[in-house]
Protein backbone atom coordinates (compact mmCIF):
# COMPACT_ATOMS: atom_id res chain seq x y z
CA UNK A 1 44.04 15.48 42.76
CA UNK A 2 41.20 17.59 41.17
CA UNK A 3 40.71 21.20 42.75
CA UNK A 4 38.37 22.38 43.95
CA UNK A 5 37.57 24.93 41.26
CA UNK A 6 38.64 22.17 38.30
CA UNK A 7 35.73 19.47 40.15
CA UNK A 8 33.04 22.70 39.89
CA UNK A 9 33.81 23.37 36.41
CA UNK A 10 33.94 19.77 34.77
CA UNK A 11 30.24 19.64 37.18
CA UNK A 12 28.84 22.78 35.25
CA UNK A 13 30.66 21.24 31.89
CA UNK A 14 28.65 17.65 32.60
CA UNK A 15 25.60 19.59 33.68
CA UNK A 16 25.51 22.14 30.11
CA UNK A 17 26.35 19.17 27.98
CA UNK A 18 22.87 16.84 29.38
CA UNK A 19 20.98 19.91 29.06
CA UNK A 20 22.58 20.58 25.74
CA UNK A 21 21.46 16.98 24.67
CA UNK A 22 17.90 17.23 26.24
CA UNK A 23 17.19 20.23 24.82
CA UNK A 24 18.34 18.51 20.95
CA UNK A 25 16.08 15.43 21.92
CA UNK A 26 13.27 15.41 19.29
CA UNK A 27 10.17 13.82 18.93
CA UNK A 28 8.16 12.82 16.05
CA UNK A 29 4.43 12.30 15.37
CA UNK A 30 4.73 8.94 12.71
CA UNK A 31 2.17 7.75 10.45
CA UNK A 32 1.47 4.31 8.64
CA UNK A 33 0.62 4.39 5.16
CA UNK A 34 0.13 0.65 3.56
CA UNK A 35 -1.51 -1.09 0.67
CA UNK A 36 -3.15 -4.55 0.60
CA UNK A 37 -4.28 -6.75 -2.20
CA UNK A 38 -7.31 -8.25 -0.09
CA UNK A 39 -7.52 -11.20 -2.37
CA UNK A 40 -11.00 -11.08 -3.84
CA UNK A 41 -13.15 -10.01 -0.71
CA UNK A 42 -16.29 -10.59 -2.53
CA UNK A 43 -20.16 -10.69 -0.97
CA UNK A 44 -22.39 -13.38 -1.19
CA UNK A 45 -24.93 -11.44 -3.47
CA UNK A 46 -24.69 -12.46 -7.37
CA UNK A 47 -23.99 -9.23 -9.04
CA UNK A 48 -25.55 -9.11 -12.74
CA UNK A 49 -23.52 -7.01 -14.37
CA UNK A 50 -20.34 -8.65 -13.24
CA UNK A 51 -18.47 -12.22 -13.10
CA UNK A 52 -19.11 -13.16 -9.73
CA UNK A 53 -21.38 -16.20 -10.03
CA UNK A 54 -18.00 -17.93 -8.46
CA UNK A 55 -18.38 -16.17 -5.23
CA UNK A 56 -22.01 -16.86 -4.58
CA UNK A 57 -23.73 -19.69 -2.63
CA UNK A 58 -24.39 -21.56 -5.28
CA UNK A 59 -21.68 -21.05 -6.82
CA UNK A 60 -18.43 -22.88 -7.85
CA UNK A 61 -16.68 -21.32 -4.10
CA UNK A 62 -19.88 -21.99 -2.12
CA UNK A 63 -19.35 -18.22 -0.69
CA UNK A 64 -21.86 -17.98 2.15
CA UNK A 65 -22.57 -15.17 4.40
CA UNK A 66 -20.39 -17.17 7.35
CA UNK A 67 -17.37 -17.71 5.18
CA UNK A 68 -17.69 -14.17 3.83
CA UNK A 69 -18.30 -12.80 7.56
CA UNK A 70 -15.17 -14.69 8.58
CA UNK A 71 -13.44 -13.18 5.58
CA UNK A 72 -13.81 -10.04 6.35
CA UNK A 73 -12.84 -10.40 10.29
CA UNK A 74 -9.30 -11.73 9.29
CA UNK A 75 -8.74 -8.22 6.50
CA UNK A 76 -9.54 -6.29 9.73
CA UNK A 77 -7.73 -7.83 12.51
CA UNK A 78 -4.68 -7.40 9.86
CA UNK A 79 -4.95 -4.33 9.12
CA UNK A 80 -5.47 -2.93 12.68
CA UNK A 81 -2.33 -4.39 13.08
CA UNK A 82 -0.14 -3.16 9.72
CA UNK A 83 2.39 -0.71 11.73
CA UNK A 84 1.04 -1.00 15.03
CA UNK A 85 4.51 -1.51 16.43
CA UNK A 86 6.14 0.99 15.88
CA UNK A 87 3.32 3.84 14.97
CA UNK A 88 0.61 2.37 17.66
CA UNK A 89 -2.04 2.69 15.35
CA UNK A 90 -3.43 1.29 12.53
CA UNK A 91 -2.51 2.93 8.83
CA UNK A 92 -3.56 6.06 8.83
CA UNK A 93 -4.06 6.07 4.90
CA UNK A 94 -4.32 2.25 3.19
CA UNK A 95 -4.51 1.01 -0.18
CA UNK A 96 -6.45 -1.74 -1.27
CA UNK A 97 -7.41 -4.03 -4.20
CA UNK A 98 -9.27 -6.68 -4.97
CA UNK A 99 -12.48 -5.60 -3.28
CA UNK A 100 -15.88 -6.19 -4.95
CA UNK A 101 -18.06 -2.64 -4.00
CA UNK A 102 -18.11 0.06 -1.54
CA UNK A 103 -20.64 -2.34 0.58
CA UNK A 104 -17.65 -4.95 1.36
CA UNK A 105 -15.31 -1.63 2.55
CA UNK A 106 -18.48 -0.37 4.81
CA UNK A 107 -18.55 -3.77 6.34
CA UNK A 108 -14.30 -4.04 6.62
CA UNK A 109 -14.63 -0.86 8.35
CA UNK A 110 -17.35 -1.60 10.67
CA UNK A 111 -15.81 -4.82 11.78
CA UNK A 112 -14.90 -4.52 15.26
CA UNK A 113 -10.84 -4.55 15.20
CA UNK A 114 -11.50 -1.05 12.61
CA UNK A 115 -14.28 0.44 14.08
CA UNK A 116 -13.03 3.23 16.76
CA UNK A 117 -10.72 4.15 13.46
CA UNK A 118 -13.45 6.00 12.19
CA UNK A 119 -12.07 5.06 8.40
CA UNK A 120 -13.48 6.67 5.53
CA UNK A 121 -13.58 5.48 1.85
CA UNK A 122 -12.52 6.86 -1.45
CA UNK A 123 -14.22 4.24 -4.11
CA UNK A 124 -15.70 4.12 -7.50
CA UNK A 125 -16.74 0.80 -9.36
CA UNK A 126 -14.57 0.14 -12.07
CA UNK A 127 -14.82 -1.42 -15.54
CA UNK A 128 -12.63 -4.38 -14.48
CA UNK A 129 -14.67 -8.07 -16.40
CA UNK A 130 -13.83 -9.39 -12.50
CA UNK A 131 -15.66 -6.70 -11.03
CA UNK A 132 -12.77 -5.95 -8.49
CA UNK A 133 -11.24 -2.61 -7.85
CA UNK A 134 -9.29 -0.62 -6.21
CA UNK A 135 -9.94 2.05 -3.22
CA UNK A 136 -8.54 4.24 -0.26
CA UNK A 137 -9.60 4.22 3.65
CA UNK A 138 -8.31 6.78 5.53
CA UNK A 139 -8.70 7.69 9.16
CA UNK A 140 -11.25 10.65 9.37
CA UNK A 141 -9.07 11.89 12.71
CA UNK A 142 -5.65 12.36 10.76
CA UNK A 143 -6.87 12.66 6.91
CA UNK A 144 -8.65 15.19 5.52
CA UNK A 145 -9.67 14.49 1.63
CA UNK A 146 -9.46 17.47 -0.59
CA UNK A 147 -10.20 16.13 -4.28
CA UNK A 148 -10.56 12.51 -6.10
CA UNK A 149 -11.28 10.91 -9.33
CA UNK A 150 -10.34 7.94 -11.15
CA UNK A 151 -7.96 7.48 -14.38
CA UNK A 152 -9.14 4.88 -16.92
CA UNK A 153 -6.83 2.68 -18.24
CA UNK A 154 -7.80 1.86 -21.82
CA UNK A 155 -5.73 -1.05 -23.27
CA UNK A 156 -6.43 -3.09 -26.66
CA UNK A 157 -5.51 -6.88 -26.83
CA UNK A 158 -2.69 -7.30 -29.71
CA UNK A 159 -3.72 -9.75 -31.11
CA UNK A 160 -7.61 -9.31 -31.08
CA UNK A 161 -7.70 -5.47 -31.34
CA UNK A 162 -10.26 -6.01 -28.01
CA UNK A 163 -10.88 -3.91 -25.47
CA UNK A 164 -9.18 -5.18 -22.24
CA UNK A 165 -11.14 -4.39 -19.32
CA UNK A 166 -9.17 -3.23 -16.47
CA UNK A 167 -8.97 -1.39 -12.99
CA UNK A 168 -8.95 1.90 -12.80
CA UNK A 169 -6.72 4.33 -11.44
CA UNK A 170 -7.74 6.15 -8.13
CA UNK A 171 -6.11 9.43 -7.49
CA UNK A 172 -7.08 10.75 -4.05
CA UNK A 173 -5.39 13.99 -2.65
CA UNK A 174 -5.79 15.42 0.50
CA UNK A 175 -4.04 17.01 4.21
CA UNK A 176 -2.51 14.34 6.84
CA UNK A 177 -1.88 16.80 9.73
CA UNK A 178 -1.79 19.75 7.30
CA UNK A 179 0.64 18.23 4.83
CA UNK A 180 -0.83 18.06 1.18
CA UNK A 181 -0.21 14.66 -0.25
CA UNK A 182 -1.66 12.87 -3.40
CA UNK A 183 -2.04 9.26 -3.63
CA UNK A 184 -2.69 6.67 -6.56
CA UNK A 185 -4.08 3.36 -5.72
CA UNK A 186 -2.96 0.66 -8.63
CA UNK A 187 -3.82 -2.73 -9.42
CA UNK A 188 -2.66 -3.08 -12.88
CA UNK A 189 -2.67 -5.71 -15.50
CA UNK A 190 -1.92 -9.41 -14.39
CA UNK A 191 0.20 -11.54 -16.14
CA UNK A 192 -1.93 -13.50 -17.10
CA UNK A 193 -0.91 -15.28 -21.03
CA UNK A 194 2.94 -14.90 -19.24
CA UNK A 195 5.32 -12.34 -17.87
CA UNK A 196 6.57 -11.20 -21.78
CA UNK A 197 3.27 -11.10 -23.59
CA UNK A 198 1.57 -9.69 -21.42
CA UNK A 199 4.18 -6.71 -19.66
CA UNK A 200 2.62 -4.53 -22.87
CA UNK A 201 -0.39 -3.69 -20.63
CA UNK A 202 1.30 -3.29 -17.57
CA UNK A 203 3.69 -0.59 -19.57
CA UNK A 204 0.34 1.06 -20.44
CA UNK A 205 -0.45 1.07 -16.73
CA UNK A 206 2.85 2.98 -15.97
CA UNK A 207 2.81 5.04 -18.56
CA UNK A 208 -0.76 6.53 -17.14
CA UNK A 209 0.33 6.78 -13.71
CA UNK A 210 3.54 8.65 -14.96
CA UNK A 211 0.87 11.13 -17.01
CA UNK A 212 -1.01 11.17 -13.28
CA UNK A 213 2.15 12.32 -11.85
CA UNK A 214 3.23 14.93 -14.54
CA UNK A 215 -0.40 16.72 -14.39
CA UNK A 216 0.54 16.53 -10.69
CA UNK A 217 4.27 17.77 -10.71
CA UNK A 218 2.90 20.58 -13.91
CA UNK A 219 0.78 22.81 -10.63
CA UNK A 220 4.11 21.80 -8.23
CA UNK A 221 6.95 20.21 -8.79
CA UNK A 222 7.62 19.69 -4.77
CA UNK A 223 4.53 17.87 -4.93
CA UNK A 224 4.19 14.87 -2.44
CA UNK A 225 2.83 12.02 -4.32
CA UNK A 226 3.29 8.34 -3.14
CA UNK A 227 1.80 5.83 -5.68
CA UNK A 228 0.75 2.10 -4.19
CA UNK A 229 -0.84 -0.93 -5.66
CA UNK A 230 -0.35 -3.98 -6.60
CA UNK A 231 1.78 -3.63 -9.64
CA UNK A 232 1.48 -7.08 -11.11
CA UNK A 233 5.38 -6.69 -11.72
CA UNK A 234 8.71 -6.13 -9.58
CA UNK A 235 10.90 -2.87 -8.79
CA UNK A 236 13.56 -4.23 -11.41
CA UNK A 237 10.99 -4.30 -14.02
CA UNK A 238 10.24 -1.80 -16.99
CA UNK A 239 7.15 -0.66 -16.26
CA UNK A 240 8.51 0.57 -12.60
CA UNK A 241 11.95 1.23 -13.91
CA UNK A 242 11.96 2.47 -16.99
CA UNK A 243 8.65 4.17 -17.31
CA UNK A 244 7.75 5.36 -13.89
CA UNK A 245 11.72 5.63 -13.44
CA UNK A 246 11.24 4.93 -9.75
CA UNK A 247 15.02 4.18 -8.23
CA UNK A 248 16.30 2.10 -5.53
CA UNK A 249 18.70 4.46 -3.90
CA UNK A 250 18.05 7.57 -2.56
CA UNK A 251 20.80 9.95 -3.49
CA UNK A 252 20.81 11.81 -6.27
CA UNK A 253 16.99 11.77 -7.45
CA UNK A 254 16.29 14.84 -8.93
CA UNK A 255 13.18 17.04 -8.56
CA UNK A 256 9.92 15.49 -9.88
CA UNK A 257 11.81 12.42 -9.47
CA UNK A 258 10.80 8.93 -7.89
CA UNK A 259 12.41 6.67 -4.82
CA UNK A 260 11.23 3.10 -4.52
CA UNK A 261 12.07 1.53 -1.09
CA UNK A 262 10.97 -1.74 -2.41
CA UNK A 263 13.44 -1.99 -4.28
CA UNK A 264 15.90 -3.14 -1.80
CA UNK A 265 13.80 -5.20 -0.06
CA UNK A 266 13.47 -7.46 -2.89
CA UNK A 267 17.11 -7.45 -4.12
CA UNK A 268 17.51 -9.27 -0.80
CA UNK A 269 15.32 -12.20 -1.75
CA UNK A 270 12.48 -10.59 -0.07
CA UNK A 271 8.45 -10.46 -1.36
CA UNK A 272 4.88 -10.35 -1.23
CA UNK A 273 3.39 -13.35 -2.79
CA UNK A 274 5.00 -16.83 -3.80
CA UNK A 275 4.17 -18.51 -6.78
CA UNK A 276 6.06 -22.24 -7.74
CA UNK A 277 8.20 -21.56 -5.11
CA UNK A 278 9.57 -17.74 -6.38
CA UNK A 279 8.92 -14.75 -4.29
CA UNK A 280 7.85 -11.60 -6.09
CA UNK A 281 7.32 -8.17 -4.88
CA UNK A 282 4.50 -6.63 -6.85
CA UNK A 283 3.31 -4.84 -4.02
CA UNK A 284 5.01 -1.69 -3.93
CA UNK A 285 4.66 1.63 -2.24
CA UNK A 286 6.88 4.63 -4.42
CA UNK A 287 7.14 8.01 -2.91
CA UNK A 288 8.15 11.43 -4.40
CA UNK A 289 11.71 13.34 -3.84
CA UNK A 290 10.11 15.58 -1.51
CA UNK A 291 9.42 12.44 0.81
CA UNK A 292 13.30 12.57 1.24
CA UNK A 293 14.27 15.80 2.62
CA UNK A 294 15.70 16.37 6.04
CA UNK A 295 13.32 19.06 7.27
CA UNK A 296 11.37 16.98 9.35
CA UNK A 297 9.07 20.35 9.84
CA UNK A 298 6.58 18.26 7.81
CA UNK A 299 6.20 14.45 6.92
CA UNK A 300 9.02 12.56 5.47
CA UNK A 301 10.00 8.98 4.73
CA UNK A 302 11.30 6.78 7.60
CA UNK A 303 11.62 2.87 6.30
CA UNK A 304 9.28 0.27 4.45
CA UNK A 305 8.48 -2.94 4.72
CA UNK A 306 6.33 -5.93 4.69
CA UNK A 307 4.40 -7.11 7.34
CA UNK A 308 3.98 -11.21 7.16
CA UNK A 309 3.63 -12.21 10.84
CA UNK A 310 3.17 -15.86 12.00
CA UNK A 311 -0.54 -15.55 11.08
CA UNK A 312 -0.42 -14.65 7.59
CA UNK A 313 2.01 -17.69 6.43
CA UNK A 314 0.88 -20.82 5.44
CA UNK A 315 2.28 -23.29 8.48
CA UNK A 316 2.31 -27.06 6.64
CA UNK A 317 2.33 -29.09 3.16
CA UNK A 318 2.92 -27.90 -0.35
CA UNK A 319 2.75 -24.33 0.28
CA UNK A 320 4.74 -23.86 3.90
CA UNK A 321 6.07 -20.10 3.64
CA UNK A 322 3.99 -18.87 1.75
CA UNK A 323 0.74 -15.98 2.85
CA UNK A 324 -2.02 -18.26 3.99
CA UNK A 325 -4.36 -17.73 1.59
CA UNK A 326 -8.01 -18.12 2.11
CA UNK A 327 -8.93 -20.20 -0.75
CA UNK A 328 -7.04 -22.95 -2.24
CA UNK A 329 -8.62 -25.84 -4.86
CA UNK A 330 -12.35 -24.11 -4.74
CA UNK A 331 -12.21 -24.38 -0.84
CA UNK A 332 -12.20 -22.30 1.92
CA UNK A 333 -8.86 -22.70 4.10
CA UNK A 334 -9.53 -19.90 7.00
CA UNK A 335 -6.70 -18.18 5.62
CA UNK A 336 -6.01 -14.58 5.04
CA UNK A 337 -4.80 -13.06 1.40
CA UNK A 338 -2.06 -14.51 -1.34
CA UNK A 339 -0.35 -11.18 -0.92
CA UNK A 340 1.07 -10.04 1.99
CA UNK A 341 0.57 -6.16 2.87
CA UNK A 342 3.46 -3.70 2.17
CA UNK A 343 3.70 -0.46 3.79
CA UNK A 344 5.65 2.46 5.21
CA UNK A 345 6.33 5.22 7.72
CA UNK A 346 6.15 8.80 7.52
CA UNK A 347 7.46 11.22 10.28
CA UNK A 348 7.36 14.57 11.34
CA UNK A 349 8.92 16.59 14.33
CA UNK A 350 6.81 17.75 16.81
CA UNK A 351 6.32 21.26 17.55
């Protein structure tokens, strides 16, 4: 049997040790940041300087006010939702393409399901033939915009000696809770012509976004710079691998180098659009080294993902599985996007 003296100590031992463990508990303030190919939220109005004449009344979509009302409802009620789990909020910084103009953001952003967010918008108009581009909402609450401007891409057909007209590239830098971060907001080349003819452009794409980075990395090479978009190609491809270097495992990336969590989640099969029945992940969200340090005295990387719940996939006939896109054969399905949204979580101890 235990003394007296023995049960008192192995009490104080107990008692030291849950302290001990209460006192290590941390918590952490975490943050969504996402990206979403909106799959062309256009407006009713026929734009004269672009090709929109589709995406009018009278045009080949019959895009009225109601369908484009209804549009924009579903982008907002999925977006409030990117992260929610886990963060309890919506993104706190998201990426998006394939938006017409800044009016289609104002009304995404005054929709109901976004409204209390208080978002704010980084856009400029683009030289894209389409007349979609890219842009940035942030909440006004947790992101405080320092500096932005956009990066032309300028890209010549091979075989024409054209100019290709193409999105920009937004760079947007700016404080989330006090932490400097820069961001780039892609949409590069399609593949349009096929995947080998056409990778030249994307390339190009890279290739800018790495001279982004570098002007970047040249003030501070501990520079925190995620890069988003809709890519247009996969994390095994050249443009991402070769040229933007971006690698799929974390260990041993050296300063001013690049880690891209999507990576993994498509070596496992795993994507954000389906096209004759072969998922791709062109929607990809890279972050900087300094995303990957331990000190969790200011925002680092947690995990990615992509969010595709019930809603968002396509329930019956040809194209079960797949996101539940809202147009299909010149008609309007109710649907959401052809991409699904990617995104991931930052953290960062509490004081």
């Amino acid at each position: 049997m235990f003394s007296k003296d023995i049960f008192v100590t192995l009490v104080f031992i107990l008692l030291f040790t849950s302290l001990l463990f209460a006192q290590e508990k941390k918590e952490y303030m975490i943050h969504t940041i996402a990206f979403y190919n909106l799959e062309n939220l256009f407006d009713p109005e026929d734009d004269p300087i672009t090709f929109d004449d589709d995406r009018t009344p009278k045009g080949k979509d019959h895009w009225t006010y109601k369908l484009y009302i209804h549009k924009v409802k579903n982008m907002a009620r999925t977006i409030s939702e990117i992260g929610k789990g886990l963060a309890i909020n919506s993104p706190a910084i998201l990426g998006v393409a394939e938006i017409e103009n800044r009016k289609v953001l104002e009304d995404l952003v005054s929709d109901p399901n976004l409204k209390s967010k208080d978002y704010g918008i980084v856009h400029f108009d683009s030289p894209d033939r389409r007349g979609i581009d890219v842009a940035l909402l942030y909440q006004n609450t947790l992101f405080k915009v320092k500096d932005y401007n956009k990066h032309e891409l300028i890209i010549y057909d091979k075989n024409t000696d054209k100019r290709v007209f193409t999105r920009d590239q937004l760079l947007v830098s700016g404080y989330l809770d006090g932490d400097l971060i820069h961001i780039i907001v892609n949409h590069w080349p399609s593949r349009r012509g096929g995947e080998a003819r056409s990778s030249y452009k994307r390339e190009k794409a890279a290739a800018l976004n790495k001279k982004i980075m570098d002007s970047i990395f040249a003030t501070d090479p501990y520079a925190k710079i995620i890069t988003m978009g809709d890519l247009n190609d996969n994390p095994n491809d050249s443009s991402v691998k070769k040229i933007l270097k971006a690698k799929q495992h974390r260990k041993n990336i050296e300063i001013k180098g690049f880690y891209n969590p999507m990576a993994k989640l498509a070596k496992k099969g795993l994507g954000s659009l389906a096209w004759r029945d072969q998922w791709s992940l062109f929607d990809q969200i890279i972050i900087s080294k300094s995303f990957l340090d331990t000190d969790y005295s200011s925002y680092r990387y947690y995990k990615a993902g992509i969010f595709n719940p019930e809603y968002l996939i396509t329930r019956t006939g040809k194209y079960k599985g797949y996101p539940f896109r809202s147009y299909t054969n010149n008609a309007y399905t109710g649907g959401y996007s052809d991409h699904f949204p990617v995104y991931i979580f930052l953290i960062k101890q509490k004081r």
